[in-house]
Protein backbone atom coordinates (compact mmCIF):
# COMPACT_ATOMS: atom_id res chain seq x y z
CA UNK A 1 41.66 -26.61 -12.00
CA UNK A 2 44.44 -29.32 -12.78
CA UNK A 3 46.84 -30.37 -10.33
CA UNK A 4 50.14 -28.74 -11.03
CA UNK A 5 51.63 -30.78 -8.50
CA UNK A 6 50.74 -34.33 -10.78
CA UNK A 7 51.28 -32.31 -13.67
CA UNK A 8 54.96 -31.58 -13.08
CA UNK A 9 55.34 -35.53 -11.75
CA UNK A 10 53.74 -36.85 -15.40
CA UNK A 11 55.43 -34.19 -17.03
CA UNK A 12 59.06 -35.08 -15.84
CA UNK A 13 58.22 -38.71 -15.59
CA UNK A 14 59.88 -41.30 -18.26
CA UNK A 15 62.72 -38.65 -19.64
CA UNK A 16 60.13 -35.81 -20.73
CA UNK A 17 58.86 -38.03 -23.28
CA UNK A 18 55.16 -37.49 -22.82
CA UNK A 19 55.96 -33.47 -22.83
CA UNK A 20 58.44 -33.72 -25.88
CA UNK A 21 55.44 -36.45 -27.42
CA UNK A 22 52.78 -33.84 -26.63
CA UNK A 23 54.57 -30.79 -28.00
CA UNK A 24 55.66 -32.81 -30.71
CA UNK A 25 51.49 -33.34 -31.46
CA UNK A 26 50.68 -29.84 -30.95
CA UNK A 27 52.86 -27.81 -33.26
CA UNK A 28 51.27 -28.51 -36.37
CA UNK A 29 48.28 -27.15 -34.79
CA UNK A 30 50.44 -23.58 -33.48
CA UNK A 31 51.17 -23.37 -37.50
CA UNK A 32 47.93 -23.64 -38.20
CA UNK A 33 46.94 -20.54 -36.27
CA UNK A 34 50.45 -18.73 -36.94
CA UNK A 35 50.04 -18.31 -40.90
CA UNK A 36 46.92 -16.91 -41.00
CA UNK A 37 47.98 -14.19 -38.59
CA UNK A 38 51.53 -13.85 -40.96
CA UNK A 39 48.86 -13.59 -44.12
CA UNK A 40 47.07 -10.63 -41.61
CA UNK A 41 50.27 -8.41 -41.08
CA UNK A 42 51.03 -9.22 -44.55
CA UNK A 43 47.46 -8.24 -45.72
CA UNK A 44 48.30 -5.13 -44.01
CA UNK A 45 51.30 -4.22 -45.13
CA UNK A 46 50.59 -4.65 -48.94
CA UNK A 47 47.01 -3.73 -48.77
CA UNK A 48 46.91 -1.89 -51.66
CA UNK A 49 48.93 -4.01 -53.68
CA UNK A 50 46.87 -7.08 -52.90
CA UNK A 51 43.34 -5.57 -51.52
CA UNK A 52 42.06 -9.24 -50.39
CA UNK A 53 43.31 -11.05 -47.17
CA UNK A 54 43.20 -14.03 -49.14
CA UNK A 55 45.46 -13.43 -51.59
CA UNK A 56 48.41 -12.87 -49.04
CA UNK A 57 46.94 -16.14 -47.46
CA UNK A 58 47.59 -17.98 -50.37
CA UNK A 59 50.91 -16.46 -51.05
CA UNK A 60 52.30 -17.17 -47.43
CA UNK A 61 50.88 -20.97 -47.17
CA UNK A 62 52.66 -21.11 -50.85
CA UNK A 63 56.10 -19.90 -49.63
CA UNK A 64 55.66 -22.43 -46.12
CA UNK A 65 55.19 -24.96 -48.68
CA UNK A 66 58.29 -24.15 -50.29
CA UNK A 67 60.06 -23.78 -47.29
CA UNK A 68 58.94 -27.17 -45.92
CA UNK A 69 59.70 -28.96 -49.48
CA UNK A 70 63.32 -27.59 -50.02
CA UNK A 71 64.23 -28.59 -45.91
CA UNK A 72 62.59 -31.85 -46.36
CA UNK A 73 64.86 -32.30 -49.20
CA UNK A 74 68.16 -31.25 -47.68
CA UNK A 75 67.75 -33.01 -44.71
CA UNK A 76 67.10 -36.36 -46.96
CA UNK A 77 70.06 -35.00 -49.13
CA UNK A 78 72.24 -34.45 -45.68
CA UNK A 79 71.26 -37.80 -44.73
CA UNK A 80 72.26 -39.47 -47.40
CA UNK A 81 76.00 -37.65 -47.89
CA UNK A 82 76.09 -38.50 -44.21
CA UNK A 83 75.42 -42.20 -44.69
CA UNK A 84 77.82 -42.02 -47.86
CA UNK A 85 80.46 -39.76 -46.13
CA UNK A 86 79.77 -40.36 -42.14
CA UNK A 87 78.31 -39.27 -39.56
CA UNK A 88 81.32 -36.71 -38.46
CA UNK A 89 80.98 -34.49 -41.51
CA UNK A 90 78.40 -31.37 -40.96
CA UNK A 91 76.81 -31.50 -43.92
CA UNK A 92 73.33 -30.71 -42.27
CA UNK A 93 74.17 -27.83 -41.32
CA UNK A 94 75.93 -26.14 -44.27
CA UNK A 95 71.97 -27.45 -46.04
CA UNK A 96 70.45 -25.43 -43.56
CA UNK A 97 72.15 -22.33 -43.98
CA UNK A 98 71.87 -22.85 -47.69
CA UNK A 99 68.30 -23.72 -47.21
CA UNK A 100 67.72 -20.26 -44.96
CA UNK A 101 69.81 -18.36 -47.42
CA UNK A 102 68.19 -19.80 -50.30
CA UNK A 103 64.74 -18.73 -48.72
CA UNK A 104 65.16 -15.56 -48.06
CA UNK A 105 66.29 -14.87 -51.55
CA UNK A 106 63.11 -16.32 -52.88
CA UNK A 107 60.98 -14.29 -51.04
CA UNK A 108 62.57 -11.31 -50.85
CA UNK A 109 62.03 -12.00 -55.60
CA UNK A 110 58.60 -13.36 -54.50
CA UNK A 111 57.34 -10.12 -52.55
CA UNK A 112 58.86 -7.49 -55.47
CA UNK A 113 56.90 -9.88 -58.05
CA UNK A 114 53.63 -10.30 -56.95
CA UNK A 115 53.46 -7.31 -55.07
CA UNK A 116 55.47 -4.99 -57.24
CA UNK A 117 57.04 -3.26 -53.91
CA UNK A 118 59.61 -1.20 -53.93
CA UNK A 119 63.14 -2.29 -52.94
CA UNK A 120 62.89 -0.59 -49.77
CA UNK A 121 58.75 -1.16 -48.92
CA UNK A 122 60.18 -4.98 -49.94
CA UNK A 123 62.64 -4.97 -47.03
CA UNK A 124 60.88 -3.16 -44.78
CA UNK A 125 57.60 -5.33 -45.26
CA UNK A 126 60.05 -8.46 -44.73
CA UNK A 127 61.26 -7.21 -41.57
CA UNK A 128 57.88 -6.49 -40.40
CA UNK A 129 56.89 -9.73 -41.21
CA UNK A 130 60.14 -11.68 -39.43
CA UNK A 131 59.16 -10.14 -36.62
CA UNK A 132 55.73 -10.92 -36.44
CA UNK A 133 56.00 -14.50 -37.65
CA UNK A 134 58.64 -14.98 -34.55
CA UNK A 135 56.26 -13.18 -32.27
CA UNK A 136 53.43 -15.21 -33.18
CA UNK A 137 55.50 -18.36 -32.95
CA UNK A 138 56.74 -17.64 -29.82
CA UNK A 139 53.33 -16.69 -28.70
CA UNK A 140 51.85 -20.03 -30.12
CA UNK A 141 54.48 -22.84 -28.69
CA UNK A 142 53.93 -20.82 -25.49
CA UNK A 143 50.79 -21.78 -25.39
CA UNK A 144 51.41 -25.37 -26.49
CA UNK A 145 53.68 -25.69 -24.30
CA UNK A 146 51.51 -24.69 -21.34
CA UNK A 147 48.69 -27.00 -22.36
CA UNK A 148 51.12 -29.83 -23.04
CA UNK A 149 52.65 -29.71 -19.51
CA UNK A 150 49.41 -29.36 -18.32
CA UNK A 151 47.87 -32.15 -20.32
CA UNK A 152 50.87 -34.67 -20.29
């Protein structure tokens, strides 16, 4: 049993760095175990569209790709209009609403596509799957975040 008491010293010690550092380490890991569980619900949802759990694995890791590759290019795109234009202009975060919007457009095209779904089964099986992806997120950085504090 660790010592909460040295736990919550460490943890608070040097600004929350070794938390934040620890966190920081972890949430590739939460990912990790998240998709799979998004590709489940999805498997479920469009199970006779798509009769193999792999095939909605592949099609959510290919949409997180996306998602990672158009963010990582509007926050090097924000950084350099902020560089250009300075640092008081929000261009960041008009990117990440675009980026969001953007997103969300794609998949909802994405879904109907591969999965031929109706419009409604589309936005239905889109909420389901918002909902679980936060739940599962939330679940997962829970977690980290437990064993980080514990572990820092």
């Amino acid at each position: 049993m660790p010592d909460l008491e040295q736990s919550c010293l460490r943890a608070l010690s040097n600004d929350r760095r070794a938390i934040n550092q620890a966190m920081q380490n972890l949430l590739p890991k939460v990912m990790f175990v998240v998709l799979p569980l998004v590709a489940l619900v999805q498997f479920w949802i469009y199970r006779r569209q798509r009769p193999f759990y792999l095939e909605n694995l592949v099609f959510v890791l290919h949409f997180q790709s996306f998602y990672y590759m158009a963010s990582a290019l509007a926050l090097l795109l924000a950084a350099g209009i902020g560089a250009l234009v300075g640092a008081g202009f929000r261009i960041g975060e008009l990117f990440e609403f675009v980026i969001y919007l953007w997103s969300v457009v794609y998949l909802f095209i994405a879904v109907r596509r591969v999965y031929r779904a109706s419009v409604l089964k589309t936005v239905l099986g889109l909420a389901a799957l918002a909902v679980s992806y936060v739940i599962f997120y939330a679940l997962g950085v829970s977690v980290a975040g437990m064993y980080a504090f514990l572990r820092a």
